[in-house]
N, C-alpha and C. Protein backbone atom coordinates (compact mmCIF):
# COMPACT_ATOMS: atom_id res chain seq x y z
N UNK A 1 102.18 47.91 10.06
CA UNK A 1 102.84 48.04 11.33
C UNK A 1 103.00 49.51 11.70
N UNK A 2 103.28 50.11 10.60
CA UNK A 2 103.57 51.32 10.76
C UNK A 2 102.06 52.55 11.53
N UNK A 3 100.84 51.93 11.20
CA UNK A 3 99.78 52.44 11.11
C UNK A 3 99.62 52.45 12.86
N UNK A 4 99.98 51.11 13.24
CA UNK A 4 99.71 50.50 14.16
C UNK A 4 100.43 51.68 15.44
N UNK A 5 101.76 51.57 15.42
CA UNK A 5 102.76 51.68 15.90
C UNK A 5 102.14 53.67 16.15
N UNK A 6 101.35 54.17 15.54
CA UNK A 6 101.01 55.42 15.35
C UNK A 6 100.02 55.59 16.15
N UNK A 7 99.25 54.75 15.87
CA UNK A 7 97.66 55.28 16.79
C UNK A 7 98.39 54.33 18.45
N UNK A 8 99.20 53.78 19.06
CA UNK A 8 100.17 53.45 19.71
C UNK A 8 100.18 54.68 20.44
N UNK A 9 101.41 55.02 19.76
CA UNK A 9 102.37 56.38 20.05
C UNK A 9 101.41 57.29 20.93
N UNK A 10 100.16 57.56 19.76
CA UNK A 10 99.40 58.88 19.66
C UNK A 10 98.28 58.29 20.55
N UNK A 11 97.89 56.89 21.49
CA UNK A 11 97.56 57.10 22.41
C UNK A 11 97.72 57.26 23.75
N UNK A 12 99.68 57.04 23.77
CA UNK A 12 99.74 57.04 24.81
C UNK A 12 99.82 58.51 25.24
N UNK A 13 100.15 59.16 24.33
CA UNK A 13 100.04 60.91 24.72
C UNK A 13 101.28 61.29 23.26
N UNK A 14 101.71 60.79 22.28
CA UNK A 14 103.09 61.31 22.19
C UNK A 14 102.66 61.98 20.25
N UNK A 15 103.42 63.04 20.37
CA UNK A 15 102.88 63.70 18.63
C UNK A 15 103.71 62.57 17.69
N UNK A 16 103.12 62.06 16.46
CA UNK A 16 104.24 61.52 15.63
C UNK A 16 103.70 62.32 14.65
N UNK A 17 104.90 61.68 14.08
CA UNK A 17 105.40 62.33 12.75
C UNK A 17 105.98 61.28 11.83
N UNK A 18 105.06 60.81 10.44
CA UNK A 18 105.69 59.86 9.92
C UNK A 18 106.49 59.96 8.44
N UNK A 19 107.18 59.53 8.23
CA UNK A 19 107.64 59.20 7.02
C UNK A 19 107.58 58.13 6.26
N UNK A 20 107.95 57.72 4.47
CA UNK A 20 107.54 56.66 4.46
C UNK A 20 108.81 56.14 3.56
N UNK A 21 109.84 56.77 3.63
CA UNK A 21 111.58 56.25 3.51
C UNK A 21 112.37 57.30 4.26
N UNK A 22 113.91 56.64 3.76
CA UNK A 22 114.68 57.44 4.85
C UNK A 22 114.96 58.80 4.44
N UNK A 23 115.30 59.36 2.92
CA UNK A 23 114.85 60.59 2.75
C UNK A 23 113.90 61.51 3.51
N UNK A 24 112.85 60.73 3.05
CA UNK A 24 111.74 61.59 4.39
C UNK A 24 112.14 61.57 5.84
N UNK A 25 112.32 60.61 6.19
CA UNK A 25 112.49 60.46 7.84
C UNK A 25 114.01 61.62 7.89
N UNK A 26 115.06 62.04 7.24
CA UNK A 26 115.89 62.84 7.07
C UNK A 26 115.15 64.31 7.28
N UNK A 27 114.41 64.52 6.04
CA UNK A 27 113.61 65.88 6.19
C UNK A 27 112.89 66.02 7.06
N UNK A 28 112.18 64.85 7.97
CA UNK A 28 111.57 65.44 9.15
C UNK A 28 112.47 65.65 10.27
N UNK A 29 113.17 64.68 10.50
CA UNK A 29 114.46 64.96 11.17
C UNK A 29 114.81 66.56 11.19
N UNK A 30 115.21 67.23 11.01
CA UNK A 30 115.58 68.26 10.44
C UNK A 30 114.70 68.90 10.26
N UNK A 31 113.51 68.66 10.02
CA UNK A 31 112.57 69.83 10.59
C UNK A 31 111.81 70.08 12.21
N UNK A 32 111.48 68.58 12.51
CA UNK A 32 110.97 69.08 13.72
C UNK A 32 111.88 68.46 14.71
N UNK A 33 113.21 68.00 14.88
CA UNK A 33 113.80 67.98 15.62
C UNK A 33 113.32 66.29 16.89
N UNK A 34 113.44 65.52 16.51
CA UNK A 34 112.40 64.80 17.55
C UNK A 34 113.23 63.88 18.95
N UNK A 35 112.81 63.65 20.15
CA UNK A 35 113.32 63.32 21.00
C UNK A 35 113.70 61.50 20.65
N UNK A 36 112.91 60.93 19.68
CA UNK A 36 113.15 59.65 19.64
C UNK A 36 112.70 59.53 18.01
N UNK A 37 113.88 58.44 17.10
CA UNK A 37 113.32 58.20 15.95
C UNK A 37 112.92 56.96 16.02
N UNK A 38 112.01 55.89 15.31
CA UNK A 38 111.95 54.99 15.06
C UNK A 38 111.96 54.11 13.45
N UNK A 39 113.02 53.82 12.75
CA UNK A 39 113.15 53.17 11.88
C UNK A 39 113.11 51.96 11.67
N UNK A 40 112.72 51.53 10.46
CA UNK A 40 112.47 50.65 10.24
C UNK A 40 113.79 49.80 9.23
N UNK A 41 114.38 48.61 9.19
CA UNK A 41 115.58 48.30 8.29
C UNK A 41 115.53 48.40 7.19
N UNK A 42 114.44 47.69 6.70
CA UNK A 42 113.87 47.80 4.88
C UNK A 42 113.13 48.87 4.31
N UNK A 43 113.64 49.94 3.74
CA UNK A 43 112.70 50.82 3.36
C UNK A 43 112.84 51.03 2.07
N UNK A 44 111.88 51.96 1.31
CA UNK A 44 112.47 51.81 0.29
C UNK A 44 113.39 53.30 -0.39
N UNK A 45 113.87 53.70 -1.32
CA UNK A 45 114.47 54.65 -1.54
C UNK A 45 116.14 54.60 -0.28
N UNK A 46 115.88 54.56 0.48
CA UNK A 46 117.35 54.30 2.02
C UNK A 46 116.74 53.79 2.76
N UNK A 47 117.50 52.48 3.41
CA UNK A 47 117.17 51.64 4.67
C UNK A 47 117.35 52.34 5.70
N UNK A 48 117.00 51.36 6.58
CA UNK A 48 117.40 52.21 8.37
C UNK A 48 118.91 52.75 8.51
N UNK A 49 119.33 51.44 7.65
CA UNK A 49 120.81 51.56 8.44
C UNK A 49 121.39 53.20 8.09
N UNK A 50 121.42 53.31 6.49
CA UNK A 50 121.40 54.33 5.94
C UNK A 50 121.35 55.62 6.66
N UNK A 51 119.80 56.04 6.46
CA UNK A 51 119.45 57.03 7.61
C UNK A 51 119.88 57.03 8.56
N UNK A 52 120.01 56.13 9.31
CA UNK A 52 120.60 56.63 10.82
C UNK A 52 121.58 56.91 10.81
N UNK A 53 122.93 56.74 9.97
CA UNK A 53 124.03 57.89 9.80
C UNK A 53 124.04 58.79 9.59
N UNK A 54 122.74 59.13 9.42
CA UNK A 54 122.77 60.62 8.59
C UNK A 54 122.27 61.53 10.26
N UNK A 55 122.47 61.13 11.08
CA UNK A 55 121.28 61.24 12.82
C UNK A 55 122.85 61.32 13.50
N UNK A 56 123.72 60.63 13.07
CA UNK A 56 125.01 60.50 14.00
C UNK A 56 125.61 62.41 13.97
């Protein structure tokens, strides 16, 4: 889904940037700053829910 959801993004015009838990999605967070995240609930290492407190 995730693959999907990318070549998506990246045709409608938009840069992604992926991660593949919420750790990561944290460190990108925080590095490139992004106008919209998209998580996923089940991940492994921290779920969505997780991460997205860490965004509040």
């Amino acid at each position: 889904m995730r693959q999907h959801m990318r070549r998506v993004m990246e045709q409608a015009g938009y840069q992604v940037v992926e991660a593949q838990n919420g750790e990561q999605a944290i460190a990108a967070y925080t590095q490139f700053h992004p106008s919209l995240v998209l998580l996923d609930a089940v991940m492994p290492v921290m779920d969505g829910f997780a991460c997205c407190r860490h965004f509040a």
